[in-house]
N, C-alpha and C. Protein backbone atom coordinates (compact mmCIF):
# COMPACT_ATOMS: atom_id res chain seq x y z
N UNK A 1 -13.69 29.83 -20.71
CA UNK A 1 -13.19 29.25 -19.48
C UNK A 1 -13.08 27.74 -19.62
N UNK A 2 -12.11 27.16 -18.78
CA UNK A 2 -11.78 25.88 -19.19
C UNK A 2 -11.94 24.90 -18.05
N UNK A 3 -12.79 23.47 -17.51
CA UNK A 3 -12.94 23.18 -16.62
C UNK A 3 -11.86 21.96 -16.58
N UNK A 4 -10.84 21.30 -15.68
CA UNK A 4 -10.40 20.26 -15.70
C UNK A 4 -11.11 19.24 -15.84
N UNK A 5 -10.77 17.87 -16.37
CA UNK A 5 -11.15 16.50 -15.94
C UNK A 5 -10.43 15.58 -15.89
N UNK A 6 -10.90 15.11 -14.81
CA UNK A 6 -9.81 14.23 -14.36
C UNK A 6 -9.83 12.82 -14.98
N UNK A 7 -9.00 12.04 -15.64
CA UNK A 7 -8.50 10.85 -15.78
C UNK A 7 -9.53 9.70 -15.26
N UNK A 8 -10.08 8.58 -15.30
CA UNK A 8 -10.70 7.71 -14.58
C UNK A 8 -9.90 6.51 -15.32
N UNK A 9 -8.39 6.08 -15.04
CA UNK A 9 -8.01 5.55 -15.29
C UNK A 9 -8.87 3.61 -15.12
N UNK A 10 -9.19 3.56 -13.75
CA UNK A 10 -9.75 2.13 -13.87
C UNK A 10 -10.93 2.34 -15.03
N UNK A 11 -11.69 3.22 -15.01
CA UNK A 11 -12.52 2.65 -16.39
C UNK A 11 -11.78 2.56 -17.68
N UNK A 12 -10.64 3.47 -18.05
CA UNK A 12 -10.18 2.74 -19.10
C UNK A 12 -9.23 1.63 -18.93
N UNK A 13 -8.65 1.23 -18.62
CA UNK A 13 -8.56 -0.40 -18.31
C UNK A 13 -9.33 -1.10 -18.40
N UNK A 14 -10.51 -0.79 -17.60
CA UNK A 14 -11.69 -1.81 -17.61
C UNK A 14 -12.17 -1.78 -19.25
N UNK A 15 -12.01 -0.96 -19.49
CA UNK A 15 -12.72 -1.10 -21.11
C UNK A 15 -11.45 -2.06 -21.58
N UNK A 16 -10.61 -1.75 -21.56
CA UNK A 16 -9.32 -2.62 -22.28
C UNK A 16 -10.04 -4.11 -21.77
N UNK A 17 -9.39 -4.33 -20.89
CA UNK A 17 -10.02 -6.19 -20.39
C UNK A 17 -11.32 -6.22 -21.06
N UNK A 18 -12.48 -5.55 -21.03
CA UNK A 18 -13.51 -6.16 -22.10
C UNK A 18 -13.16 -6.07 -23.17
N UNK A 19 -12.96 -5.40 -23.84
CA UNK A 19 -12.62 -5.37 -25.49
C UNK A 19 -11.57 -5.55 -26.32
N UNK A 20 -10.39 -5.94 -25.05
CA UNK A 20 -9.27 -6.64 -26.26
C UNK A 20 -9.80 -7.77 -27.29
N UNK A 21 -10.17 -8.58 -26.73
CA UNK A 21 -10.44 -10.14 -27.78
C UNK A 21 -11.19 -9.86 -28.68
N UNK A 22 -12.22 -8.67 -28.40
CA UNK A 22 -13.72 -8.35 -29.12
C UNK A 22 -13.41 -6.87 -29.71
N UNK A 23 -14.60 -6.77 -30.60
CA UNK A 23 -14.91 -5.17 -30.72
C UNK A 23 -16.40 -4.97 -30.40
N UNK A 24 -16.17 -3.36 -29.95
CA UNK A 24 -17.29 -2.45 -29.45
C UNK A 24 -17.75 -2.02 -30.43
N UNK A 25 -19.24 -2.89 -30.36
CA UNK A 25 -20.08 -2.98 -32.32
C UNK A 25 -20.24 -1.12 -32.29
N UNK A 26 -20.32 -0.62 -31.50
CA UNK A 26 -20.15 1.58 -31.48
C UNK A 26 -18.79 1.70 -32.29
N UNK A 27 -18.16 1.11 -32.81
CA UNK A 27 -17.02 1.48 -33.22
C UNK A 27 -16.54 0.97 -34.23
N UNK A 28 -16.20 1.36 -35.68
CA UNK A 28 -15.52 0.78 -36.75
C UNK A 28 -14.33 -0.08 -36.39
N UNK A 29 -14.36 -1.08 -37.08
CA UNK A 29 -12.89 -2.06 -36.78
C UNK A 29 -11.69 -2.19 -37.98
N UNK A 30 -10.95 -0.43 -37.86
CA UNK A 30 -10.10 -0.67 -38.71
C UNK A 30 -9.21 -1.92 -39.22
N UNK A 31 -9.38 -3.16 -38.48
CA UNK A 31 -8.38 -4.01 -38.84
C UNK A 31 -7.77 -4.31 -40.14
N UNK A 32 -8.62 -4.31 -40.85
CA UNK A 32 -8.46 -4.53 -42.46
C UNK A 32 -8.08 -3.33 -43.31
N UNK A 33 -8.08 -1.87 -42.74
CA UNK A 33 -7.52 -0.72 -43.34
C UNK A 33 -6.39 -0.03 -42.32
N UNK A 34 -5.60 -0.79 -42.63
CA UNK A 34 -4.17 -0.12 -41.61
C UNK A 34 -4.01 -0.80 -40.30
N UNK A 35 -5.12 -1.19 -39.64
CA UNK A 35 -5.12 -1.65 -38.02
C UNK A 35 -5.88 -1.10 -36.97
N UNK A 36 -6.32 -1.84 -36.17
CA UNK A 36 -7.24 -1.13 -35.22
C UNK A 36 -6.41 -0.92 -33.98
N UNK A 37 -5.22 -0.66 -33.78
CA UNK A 37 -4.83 -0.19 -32.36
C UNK A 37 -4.84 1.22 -31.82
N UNK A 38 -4.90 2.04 -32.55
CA UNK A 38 -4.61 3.04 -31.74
C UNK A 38 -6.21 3.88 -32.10
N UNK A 39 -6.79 3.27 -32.70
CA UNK A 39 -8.71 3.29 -32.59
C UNK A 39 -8.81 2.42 -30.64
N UNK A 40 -8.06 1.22 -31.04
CA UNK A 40 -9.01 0.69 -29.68
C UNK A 40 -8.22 1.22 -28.53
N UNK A 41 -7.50 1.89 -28.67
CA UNK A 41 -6.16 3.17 -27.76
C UNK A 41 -7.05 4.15 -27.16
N UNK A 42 -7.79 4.73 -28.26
CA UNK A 42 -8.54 5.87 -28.34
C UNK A 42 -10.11 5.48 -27.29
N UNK A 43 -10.32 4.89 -27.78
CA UNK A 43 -11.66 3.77 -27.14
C UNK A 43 -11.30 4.02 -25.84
N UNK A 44 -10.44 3.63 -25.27
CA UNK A 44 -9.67 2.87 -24.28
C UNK A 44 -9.93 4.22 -22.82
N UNK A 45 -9.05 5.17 -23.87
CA UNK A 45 -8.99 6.60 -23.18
C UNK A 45 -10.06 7.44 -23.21
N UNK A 46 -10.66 7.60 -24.25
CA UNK A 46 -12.28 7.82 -24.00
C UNK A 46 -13.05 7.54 -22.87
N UNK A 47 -12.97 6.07 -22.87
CA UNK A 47 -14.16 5.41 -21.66
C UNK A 47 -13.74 5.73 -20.05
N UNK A 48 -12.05 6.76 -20.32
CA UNK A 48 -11.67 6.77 -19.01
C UNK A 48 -12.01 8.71 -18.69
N UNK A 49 -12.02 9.24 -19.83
CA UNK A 49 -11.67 10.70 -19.84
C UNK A 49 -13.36 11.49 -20.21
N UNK A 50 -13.96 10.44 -21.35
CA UNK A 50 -15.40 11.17 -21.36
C UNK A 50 -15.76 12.50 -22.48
N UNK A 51 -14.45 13.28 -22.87
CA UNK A 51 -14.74 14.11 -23.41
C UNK A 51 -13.90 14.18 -24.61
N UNK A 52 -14.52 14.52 -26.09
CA UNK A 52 -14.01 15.01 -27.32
C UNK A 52 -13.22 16.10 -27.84
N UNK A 53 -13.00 16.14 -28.60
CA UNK A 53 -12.22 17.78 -29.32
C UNK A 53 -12.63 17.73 -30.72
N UNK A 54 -13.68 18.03 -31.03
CA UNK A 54 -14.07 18.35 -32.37
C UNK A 54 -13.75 18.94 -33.35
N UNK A 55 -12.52 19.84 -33.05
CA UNK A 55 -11.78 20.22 -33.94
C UNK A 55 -11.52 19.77 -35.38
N UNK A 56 -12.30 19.97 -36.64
CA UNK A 56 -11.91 19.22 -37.74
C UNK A 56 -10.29 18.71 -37.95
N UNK A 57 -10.39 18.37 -38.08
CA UNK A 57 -8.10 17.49 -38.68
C UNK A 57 -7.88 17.58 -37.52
N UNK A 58 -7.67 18.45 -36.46
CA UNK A 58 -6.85 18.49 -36.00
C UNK A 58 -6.65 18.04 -34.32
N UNK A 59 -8.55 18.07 -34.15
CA UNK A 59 -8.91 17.47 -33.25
C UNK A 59 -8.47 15.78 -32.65
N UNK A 60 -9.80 15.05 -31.60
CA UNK A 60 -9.40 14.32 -30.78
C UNK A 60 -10.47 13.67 -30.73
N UNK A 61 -11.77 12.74 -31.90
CA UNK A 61 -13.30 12.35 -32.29
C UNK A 61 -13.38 11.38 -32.82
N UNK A 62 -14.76 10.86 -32.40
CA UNK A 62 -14.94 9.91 -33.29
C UNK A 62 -16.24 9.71 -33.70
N UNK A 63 -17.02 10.29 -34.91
CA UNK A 63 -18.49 10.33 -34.67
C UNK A 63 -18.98 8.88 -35.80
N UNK A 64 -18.35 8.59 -36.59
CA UNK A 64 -18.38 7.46 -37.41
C UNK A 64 -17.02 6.84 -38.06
N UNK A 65 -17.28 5.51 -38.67
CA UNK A 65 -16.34 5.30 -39.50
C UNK A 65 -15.06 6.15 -40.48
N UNK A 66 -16.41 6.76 -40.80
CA UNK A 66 -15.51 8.14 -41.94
C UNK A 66 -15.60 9.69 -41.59
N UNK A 67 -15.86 9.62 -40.08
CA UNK A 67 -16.03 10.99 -39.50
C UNK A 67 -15.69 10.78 -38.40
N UNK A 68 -14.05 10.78 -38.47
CA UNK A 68 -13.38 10.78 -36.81
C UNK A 68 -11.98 11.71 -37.50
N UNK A 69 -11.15 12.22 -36.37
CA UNK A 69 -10.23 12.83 -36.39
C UNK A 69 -8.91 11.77 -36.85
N UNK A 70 -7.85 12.02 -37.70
CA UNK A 70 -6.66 11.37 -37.80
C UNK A 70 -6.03 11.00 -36.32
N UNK A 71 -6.24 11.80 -35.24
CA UNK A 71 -5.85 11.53 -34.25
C UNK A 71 -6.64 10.26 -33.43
N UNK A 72 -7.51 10.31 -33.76
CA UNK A 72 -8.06 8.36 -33.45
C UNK A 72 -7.77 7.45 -33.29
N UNK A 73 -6.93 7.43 -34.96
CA UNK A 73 -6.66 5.98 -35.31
C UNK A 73 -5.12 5.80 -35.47
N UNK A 74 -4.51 7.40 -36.06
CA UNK A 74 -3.40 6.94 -36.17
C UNK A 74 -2.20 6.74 -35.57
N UNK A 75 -1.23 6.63 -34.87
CA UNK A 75 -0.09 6.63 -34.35
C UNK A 75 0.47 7.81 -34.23
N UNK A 76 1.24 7.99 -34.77
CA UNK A 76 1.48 9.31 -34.89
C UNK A 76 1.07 10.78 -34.66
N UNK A 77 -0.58 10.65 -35.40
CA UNK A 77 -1.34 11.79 -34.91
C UNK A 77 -1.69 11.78 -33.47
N UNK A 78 -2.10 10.57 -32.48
CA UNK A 78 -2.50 10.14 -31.73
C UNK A 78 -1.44 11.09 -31.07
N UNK A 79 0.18 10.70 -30.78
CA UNK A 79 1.04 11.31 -29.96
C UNK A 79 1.17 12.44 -30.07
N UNK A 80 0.70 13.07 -31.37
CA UNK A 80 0.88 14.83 -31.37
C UNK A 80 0.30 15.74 -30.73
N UNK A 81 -1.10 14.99 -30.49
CA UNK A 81 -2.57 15.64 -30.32
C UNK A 81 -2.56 15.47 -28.59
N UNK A 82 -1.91 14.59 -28.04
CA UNK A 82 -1.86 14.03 -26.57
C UNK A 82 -0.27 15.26 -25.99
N UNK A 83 0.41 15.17 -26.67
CA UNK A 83 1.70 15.89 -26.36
C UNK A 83 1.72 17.05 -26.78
N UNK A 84 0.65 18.11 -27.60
CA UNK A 84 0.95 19.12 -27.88
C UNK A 84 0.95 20.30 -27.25
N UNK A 85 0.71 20.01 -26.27
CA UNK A 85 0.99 21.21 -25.09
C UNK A 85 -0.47 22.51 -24.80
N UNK A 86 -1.24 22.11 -26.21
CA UNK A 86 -2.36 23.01 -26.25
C UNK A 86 -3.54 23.19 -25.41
N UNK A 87 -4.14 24.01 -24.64
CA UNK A 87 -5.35 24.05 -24.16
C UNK A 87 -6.51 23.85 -24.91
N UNK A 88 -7.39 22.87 -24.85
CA UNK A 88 -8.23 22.44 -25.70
C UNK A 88 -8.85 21.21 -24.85
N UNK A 89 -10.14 21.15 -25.26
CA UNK A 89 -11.20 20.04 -25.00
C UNK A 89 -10.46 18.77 -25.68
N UNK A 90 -10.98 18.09 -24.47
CA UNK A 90 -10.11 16.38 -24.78
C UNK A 90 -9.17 16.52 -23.64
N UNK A 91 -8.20 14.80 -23.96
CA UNK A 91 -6.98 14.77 -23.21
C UNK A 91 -6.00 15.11 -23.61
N UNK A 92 -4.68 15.23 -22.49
CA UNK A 92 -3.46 15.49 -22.77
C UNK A 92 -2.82 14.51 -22.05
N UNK A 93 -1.53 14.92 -22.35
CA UNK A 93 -0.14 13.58 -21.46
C UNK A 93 0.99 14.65 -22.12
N UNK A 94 2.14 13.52 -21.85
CA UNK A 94 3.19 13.85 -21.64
C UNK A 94 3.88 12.42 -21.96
N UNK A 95 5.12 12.95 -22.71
CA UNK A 95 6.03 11.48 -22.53
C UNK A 95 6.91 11.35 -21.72
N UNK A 96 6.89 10.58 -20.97
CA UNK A 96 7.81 10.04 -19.96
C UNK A 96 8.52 8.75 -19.97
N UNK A 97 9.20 8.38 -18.71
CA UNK A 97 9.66 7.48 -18.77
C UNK A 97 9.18 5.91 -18.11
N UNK A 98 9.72 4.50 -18.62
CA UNK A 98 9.00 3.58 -18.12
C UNK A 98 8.41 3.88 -16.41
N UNK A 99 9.57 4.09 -15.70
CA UNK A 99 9.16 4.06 -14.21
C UNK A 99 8.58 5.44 -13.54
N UNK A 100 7.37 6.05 -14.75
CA UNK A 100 6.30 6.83 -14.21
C UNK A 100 5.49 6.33 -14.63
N UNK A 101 5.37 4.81 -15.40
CA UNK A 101 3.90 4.78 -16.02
C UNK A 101 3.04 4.51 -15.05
N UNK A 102 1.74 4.26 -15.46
CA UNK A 102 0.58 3.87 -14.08
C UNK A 102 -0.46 3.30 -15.90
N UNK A 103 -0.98 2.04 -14.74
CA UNK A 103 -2.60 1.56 -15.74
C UNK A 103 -3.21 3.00 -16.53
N UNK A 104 -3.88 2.68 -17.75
CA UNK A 104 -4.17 4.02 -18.10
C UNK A 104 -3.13 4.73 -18.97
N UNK A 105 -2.09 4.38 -18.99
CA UNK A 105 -1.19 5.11 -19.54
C UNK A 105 -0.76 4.24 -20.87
N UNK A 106 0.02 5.03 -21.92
CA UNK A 106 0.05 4.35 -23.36
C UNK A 106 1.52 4.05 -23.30
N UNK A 107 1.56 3.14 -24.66
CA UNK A 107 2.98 3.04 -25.11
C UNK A 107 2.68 3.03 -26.34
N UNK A 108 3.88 3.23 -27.20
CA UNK A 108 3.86 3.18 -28.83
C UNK A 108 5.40 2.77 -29.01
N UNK A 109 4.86 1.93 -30.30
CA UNK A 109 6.32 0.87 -30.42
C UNK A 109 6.74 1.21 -32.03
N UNK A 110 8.43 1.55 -32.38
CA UNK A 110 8.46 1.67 -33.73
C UNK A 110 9.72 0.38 -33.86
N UNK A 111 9.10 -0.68 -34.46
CA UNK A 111 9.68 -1.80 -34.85
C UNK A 111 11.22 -1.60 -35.42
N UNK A 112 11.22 -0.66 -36.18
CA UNK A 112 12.50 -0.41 -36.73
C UNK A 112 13.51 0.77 -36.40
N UNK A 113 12.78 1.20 -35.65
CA UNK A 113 13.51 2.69 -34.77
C UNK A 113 13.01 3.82 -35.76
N UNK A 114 12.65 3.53 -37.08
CA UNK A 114 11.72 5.05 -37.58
C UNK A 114 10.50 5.21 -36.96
N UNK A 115 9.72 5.28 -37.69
CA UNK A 115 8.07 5.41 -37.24
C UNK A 115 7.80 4.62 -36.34
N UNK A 116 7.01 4.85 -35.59
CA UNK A 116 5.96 4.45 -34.50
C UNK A 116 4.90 4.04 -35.25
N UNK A 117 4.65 2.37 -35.56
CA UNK A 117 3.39 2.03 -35.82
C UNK A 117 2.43 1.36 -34.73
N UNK A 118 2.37 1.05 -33.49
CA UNK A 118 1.55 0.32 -32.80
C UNK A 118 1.70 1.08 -31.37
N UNK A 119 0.02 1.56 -30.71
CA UNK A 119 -0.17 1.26 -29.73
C UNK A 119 -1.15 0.84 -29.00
N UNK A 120 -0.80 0.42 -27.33
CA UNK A 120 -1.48 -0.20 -26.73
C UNK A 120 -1.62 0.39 -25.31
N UNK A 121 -2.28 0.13 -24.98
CA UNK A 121 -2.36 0.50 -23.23
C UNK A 121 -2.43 0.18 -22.35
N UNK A 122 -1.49 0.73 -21.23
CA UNK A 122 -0.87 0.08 -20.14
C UNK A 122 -1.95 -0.40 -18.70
N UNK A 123 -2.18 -2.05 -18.78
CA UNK A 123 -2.83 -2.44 -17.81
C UNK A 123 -2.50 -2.63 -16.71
N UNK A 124 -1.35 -2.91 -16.33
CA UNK A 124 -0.82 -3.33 -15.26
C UNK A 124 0.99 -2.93 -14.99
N UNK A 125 0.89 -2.28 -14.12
CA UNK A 125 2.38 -1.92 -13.70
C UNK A 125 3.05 -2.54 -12.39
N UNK A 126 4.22 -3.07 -12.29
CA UNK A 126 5.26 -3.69 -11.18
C UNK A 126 5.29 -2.59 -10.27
N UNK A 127 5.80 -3.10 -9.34
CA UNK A 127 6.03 -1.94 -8.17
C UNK A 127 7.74 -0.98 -8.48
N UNK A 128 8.50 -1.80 -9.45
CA UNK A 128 9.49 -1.07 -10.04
C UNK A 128 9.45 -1.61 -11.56
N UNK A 129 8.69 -0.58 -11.82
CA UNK A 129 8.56 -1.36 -13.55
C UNK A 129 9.61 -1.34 -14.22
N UNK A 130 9.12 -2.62 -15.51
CA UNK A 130 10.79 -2.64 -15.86
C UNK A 130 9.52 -3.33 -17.46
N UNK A 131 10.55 -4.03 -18.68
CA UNK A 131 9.59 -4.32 -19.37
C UNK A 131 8.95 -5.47 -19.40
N UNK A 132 8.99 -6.20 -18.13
CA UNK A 132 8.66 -7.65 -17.91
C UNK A 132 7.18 -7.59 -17.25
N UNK A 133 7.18 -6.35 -16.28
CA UNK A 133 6.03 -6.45 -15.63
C UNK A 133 4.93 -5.55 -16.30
N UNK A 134 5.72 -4.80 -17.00
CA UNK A 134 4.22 -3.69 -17.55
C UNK A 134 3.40 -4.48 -18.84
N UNK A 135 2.17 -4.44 -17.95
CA UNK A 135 1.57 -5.19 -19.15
C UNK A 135 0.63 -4.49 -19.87
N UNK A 136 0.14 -4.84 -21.08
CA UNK A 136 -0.46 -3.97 -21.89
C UNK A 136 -1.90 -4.62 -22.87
N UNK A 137 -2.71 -4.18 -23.17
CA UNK A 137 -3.71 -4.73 -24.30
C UNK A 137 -3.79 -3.79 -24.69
N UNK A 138 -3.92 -4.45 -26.26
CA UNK A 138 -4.08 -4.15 -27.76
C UNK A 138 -5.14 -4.76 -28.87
N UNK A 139 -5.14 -4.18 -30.15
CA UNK A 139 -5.45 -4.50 -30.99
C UNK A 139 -4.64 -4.73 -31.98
N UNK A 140 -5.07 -5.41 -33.19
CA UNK A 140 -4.20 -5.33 -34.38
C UNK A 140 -2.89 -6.66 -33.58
N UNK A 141 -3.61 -7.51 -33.49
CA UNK A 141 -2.47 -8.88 -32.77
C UNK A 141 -3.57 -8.55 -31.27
N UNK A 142 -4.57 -8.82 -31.15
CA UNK A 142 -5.11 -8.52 -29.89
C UNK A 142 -4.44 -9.29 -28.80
N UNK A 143 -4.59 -8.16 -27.50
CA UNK A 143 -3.50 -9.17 -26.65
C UNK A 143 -4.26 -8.63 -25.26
N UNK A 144 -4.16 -9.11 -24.29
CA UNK A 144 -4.99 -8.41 -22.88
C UNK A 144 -3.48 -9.00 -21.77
N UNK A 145 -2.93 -8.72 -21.46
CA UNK A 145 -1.71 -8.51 -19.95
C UNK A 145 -0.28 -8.76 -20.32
N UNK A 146 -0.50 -8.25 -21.97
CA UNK A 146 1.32 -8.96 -22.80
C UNK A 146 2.17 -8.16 -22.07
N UNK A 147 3.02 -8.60 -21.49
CA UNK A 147 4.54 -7.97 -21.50
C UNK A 147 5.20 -7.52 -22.20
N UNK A 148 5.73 -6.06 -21.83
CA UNK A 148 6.12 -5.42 -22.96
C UNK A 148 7.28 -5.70 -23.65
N UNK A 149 8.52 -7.01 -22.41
CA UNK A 149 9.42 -7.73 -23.13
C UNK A 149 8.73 -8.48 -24.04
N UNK A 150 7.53 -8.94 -24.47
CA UNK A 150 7.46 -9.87 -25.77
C UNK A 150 6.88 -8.99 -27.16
N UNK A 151 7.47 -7.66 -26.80
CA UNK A 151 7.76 -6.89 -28.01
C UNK A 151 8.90 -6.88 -28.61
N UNK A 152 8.89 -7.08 -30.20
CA UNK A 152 9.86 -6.82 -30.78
C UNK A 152 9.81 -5.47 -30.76
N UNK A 153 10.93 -4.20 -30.65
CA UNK A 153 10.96 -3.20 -31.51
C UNK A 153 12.55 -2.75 -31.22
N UNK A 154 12.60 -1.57 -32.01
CA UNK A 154 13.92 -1.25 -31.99
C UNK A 154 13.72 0.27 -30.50
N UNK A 155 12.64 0.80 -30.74
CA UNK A 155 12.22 1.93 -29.94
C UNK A 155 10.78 2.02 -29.61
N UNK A 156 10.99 2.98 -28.65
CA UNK A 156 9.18 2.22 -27.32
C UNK A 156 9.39 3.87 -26.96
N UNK A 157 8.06 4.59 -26.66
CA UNK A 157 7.66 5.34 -25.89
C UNK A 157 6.48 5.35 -25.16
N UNK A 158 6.63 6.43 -24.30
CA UNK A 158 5.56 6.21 -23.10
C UNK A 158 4.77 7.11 -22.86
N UNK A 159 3.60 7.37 -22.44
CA UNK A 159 2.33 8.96 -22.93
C UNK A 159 1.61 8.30 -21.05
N UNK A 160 2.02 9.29 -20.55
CA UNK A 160 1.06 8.88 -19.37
C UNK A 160 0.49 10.66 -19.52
N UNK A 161 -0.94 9.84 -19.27
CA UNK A 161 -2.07 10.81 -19.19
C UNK A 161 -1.86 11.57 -17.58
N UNK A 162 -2.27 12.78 -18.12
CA UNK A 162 -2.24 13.52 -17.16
C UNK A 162 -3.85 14.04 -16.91
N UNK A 163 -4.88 14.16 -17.50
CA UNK A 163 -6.40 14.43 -17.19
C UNK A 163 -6.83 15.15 -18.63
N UNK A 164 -7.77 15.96 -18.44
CA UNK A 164 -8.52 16.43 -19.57
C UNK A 164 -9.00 17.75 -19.49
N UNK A 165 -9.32 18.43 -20.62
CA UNK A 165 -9.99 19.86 -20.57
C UNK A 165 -11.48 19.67 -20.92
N UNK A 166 -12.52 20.38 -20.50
CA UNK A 166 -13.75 20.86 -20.98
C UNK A 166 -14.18 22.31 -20.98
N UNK A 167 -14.62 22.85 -22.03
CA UNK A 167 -15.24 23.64 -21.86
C UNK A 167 -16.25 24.18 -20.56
N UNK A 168 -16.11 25.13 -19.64
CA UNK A 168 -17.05 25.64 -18.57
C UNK A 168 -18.44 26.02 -19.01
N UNK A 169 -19.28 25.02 -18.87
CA UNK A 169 -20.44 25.71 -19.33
C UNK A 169 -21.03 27.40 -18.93
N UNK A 170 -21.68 28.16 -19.31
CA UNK A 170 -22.11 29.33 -19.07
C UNK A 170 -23.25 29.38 -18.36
């Protein structure tokens, strides 16, 4: 049996505003092996959602440096594992468009229109968002209320969380 959970979007924000500039000594700082954004992504949504997916590979974890899921840190895995439609412990989302995002919600940017290498998460939204007002903090170029116009990329998507699964205890 599967219990919902719901989203606590202001705590992940709130984790974003503390820990853009810094890192959370609980947490490896990929910076120097690939980048720490979509680790401090993960962080981010954690501190708002509360619950794991332990799933070896394929899961949604982070128990150390060298014992977390690909979906952690990387980009890519990150959006598969959030969008895959599966019932499972952890969060989910959906991609949508700019004018559904809300605080709490992600973006991922692919500089050249292939791959998606960077994301960050959405702190602050306009009352008709557009890419001037949605602002975002990151890692890997740490940034806390950037506008998403002072991104370069060729292509941008958007992951607004929808809540989380847990297991029903017995």
């Amino acid at each position: 049996m599967w219990q919902p959970v719901p989203y606590n979007r202001r705590s992940a924000v709130s984790y974003a505003h503390r820990w853009a500039f810094g890192r959370n000594p609980a947490y490896y700082d990929y910076e120097e092996v690939g980048g720490d954004c979509t680790s401090f992504a993960s962080q981010c949504l954690y501190a708002g959602i509360g619950v794991m997916d332990y799933t070896p590979e394929y899961g949604w974890y982070y128990l150390d440096a060298n014992n977390k899921a690909p979906a952690w840190s990387g980009v890519e895995f990150f959006y598969r594992y959030l969008t895959n439609g599966q019932l499972r412990p952890g969060p989910y989302a959906v991609e949508t468009g700019l004018d559904l995002l809300l605080p709490g919600d992600f973006v991922q940017f692919s500089p050249q229109g292939g791959a998606f290498t960077h994301t960050a998460i959405v702190v602050q939204v306009g009352n008709r968002p557009t890419l001037r007002n949605t602002l975002v903090a990151a890692h890997s170029y740490d940034v806390d209320r950037k506008p998403l116009s002072n991104y370069m990329f060729q292509a941008i998507r958007y992951l607004h969380i929808l809540g989380g699964w847990r297991e029903r205890e017995k």
